[in-house]
N, C-alpha and C. Protein backbone atom coordinates (compact mmCIF):
# COMPACT_ATOMS: atom_id res chain seq x y z
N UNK A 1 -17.07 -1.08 -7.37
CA UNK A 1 -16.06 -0.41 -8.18
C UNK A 1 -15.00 -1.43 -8.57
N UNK A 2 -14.54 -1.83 -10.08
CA UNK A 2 -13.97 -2.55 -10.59
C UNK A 2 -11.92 -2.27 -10.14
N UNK A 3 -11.43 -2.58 -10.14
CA UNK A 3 -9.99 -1.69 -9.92
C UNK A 3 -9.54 -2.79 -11.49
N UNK A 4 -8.67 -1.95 -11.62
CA UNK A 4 -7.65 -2.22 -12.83
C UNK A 4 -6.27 -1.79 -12.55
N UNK A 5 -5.29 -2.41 -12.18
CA UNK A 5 -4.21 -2.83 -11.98
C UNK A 5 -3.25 -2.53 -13.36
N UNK A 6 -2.80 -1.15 -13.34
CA UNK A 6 -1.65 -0.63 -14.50
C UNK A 6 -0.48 -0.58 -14.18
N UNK A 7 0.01 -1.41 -13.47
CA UNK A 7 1.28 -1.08 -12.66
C UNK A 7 2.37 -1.88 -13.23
N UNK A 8 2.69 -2.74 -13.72
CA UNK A 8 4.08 -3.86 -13.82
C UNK A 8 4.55 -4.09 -12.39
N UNK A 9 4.81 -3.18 -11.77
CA UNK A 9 5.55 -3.23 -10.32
C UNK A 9 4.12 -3.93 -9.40
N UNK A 10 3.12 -3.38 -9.34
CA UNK A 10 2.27 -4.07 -8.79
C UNK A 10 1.94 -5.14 -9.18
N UNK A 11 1.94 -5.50 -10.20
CA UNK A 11 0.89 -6.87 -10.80
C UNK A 11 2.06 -7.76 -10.70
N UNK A 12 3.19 -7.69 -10.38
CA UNK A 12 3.83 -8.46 -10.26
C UNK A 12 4.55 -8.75 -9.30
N UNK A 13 4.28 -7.76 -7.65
CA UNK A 13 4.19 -7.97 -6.67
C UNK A 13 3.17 -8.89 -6.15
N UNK A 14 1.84 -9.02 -6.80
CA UNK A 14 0.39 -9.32 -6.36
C UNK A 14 0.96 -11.27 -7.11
N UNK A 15 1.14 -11.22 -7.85
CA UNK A 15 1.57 -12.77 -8.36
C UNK A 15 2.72 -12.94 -7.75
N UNK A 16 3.57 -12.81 -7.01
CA UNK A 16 4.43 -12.92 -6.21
C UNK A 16 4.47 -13.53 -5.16
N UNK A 17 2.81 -12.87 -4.30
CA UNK A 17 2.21 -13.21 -3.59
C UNK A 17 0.96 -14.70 -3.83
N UNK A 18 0.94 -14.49 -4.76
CA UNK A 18 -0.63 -15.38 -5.16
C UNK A 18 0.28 -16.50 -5.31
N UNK A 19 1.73 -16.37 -5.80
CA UNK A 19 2.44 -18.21 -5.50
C UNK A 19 3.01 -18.48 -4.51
N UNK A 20 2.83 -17.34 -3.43
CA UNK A 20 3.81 -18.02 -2.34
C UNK A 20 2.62 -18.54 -1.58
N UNK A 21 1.33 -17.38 -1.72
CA UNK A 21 0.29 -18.39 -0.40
C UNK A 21 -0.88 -19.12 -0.97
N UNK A 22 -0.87 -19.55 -2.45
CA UNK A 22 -1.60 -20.06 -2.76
C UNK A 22 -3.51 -19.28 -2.73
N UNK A 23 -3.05 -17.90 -2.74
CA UNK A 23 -4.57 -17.45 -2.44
C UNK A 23 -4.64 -16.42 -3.70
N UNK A 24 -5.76 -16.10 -3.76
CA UNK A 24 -6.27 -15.70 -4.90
C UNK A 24 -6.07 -14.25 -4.85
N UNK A 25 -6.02 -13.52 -6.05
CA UNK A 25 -5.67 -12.02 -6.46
C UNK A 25 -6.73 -10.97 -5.41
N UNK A 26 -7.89 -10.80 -5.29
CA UNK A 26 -8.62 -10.47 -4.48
C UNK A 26 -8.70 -10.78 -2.98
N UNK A 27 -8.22 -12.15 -2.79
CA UNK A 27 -8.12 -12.26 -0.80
C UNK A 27 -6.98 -11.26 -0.76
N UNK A 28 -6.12 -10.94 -1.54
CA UNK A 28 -4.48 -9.95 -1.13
C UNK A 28 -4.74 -9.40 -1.09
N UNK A 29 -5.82 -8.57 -2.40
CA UNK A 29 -5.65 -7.05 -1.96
C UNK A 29 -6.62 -7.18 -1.16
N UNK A 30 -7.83 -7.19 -0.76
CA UNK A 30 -8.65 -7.34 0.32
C UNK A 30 -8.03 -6.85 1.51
N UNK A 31 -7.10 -8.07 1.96
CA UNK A 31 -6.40 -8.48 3.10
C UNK A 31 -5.01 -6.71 3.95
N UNK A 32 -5.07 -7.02 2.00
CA UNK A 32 -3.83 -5.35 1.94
C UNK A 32 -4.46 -4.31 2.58
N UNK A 33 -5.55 -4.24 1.88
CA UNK A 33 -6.51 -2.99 2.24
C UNK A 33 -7.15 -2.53 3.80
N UNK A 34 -7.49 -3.83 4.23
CA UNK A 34 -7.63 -3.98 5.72
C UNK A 34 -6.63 -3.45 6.41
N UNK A 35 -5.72 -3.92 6.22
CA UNK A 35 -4.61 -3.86 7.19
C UNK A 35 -3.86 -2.44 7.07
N UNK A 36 -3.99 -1.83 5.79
CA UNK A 36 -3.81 -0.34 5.46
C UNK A 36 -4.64 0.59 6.12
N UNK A 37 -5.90 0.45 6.25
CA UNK A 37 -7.22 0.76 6.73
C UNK A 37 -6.62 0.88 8.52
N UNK A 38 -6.54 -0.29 8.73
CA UNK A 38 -6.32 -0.27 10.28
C UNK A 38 -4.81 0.35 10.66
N UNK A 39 -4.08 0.45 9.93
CA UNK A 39 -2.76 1.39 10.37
C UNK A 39 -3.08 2.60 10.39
N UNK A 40 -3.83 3.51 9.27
CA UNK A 40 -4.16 4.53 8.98
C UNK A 40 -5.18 5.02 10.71
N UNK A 41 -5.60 4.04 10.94
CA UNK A 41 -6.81 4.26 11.67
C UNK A 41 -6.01 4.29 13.11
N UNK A 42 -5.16 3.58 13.33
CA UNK A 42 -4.23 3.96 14.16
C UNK A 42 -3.53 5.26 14.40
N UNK A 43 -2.89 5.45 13.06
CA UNK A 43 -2.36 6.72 13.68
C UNK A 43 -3.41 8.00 13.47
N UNK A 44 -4.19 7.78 13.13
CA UNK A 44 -5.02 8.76 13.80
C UNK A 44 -5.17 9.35 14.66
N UNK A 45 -5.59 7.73 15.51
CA UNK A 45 -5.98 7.74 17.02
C UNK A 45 -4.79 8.52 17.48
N UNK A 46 -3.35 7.78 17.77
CA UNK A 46 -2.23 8.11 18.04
C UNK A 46 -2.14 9.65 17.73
N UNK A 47 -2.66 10.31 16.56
CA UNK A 47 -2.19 11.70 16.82
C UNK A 47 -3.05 12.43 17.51
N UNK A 48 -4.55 12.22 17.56
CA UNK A 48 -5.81 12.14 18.78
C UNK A 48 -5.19 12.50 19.78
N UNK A 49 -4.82 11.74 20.21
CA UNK A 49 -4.43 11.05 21.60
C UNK A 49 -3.03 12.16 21.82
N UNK A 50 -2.14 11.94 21.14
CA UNK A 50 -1.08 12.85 21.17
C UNK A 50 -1.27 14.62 21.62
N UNK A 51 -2.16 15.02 20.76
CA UNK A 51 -3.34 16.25 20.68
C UNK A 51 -3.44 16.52 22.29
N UNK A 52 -4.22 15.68 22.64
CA UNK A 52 -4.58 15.75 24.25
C UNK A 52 -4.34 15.60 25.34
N UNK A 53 -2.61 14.62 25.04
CA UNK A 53 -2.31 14.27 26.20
C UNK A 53 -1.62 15.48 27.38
N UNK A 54 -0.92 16.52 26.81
CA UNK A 54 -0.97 17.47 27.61
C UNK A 54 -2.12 18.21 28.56
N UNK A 55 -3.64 18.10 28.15
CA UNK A 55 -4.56 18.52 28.47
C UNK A 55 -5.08 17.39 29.45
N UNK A 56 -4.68 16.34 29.22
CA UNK A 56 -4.59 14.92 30.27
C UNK A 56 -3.78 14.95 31.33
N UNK A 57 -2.55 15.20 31.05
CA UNK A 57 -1.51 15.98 32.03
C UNK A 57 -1.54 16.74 33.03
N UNK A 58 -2.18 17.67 32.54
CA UNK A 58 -2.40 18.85 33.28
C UNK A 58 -3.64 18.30 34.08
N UNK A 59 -4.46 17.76 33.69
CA UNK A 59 -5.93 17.57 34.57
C UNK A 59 -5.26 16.65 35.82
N UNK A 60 -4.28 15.35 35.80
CA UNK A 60 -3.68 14.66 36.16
C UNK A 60 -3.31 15.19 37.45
N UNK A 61 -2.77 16.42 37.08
CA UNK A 61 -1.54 16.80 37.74
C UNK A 61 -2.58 17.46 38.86
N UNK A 62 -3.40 18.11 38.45
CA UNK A 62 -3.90 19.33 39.17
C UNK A 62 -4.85 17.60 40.20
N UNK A 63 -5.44 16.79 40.06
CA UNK A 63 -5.55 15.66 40.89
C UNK A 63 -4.94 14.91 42.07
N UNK A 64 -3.44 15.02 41.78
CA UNK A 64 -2.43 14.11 42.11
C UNK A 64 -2.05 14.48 43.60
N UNK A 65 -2.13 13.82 44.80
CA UNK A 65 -1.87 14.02 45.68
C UNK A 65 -0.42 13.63 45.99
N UNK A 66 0.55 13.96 46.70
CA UNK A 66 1.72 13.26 47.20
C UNK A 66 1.41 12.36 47.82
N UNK A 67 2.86 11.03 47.38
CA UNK A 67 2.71 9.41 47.76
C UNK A 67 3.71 9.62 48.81
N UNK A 68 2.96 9.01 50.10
CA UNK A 68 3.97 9.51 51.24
C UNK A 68 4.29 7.48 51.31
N UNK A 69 5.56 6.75 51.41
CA UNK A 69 5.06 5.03 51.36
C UNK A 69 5.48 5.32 52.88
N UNK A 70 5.76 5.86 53.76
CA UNK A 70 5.54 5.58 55.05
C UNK A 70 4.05 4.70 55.41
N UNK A 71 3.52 5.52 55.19
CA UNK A 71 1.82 5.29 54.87
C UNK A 71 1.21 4.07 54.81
N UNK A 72 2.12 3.46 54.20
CA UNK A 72 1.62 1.89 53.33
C UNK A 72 2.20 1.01 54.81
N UNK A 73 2.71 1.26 55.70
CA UNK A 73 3.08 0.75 57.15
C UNK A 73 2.69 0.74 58.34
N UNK A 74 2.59 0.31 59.43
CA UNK A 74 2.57 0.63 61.02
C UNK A 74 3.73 1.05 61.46
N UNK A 75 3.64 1.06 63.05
CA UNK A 75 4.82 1.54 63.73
C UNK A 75 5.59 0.53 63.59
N UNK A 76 5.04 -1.02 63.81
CA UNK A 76 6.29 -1.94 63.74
C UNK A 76 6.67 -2.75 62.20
N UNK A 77 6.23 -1.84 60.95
CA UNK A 77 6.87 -2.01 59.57
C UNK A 77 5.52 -3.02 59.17
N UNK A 78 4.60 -3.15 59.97
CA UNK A 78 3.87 -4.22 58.57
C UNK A 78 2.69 -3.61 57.97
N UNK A 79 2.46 -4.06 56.76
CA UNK A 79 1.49 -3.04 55.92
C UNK A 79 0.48 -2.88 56.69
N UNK A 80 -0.29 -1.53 56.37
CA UNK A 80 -1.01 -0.80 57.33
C UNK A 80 -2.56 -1.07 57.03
């Protein structure tokens, strides 16, 4: 799929870029696109994850034994 670039504001963001790093019109947006791709793909996850973490919580919880640090000792203080 060809893209065509109607923007003024874009096409002249994109040459903006193409003189500061010396790289060509296609490595940018490429590069753009990736990195859009992988944010997007992030918060995904992140709202995924968000979704469930109460249901993580709760499983957690219902697991969780009390941390007694006596425990972690002997009678005369050295780890047990």
């Amino acid at each position: 799929m060809a893209v065509s670039i109607k923007s003024p504001r874009v096409d002249a963001l994109l040459e903006q870029l193409r003189l500061l790093t010396g790289r060509g019109a296609t490595e940018i947006v490429r590069e753009a696109l990736e990195m859009e791709l992988q944010r997007q793909r992030r918060l995904r996850r992140q709202k995924r994850l968000s979704a469930e973490l109460p249901f993580l919580q709760e499983q957690a919880a219902g697991h969780a034994r009390p941390f007694d640090p006596e425990a972690l000792y002997d009678e005369q203080g050295l780890p047990a």
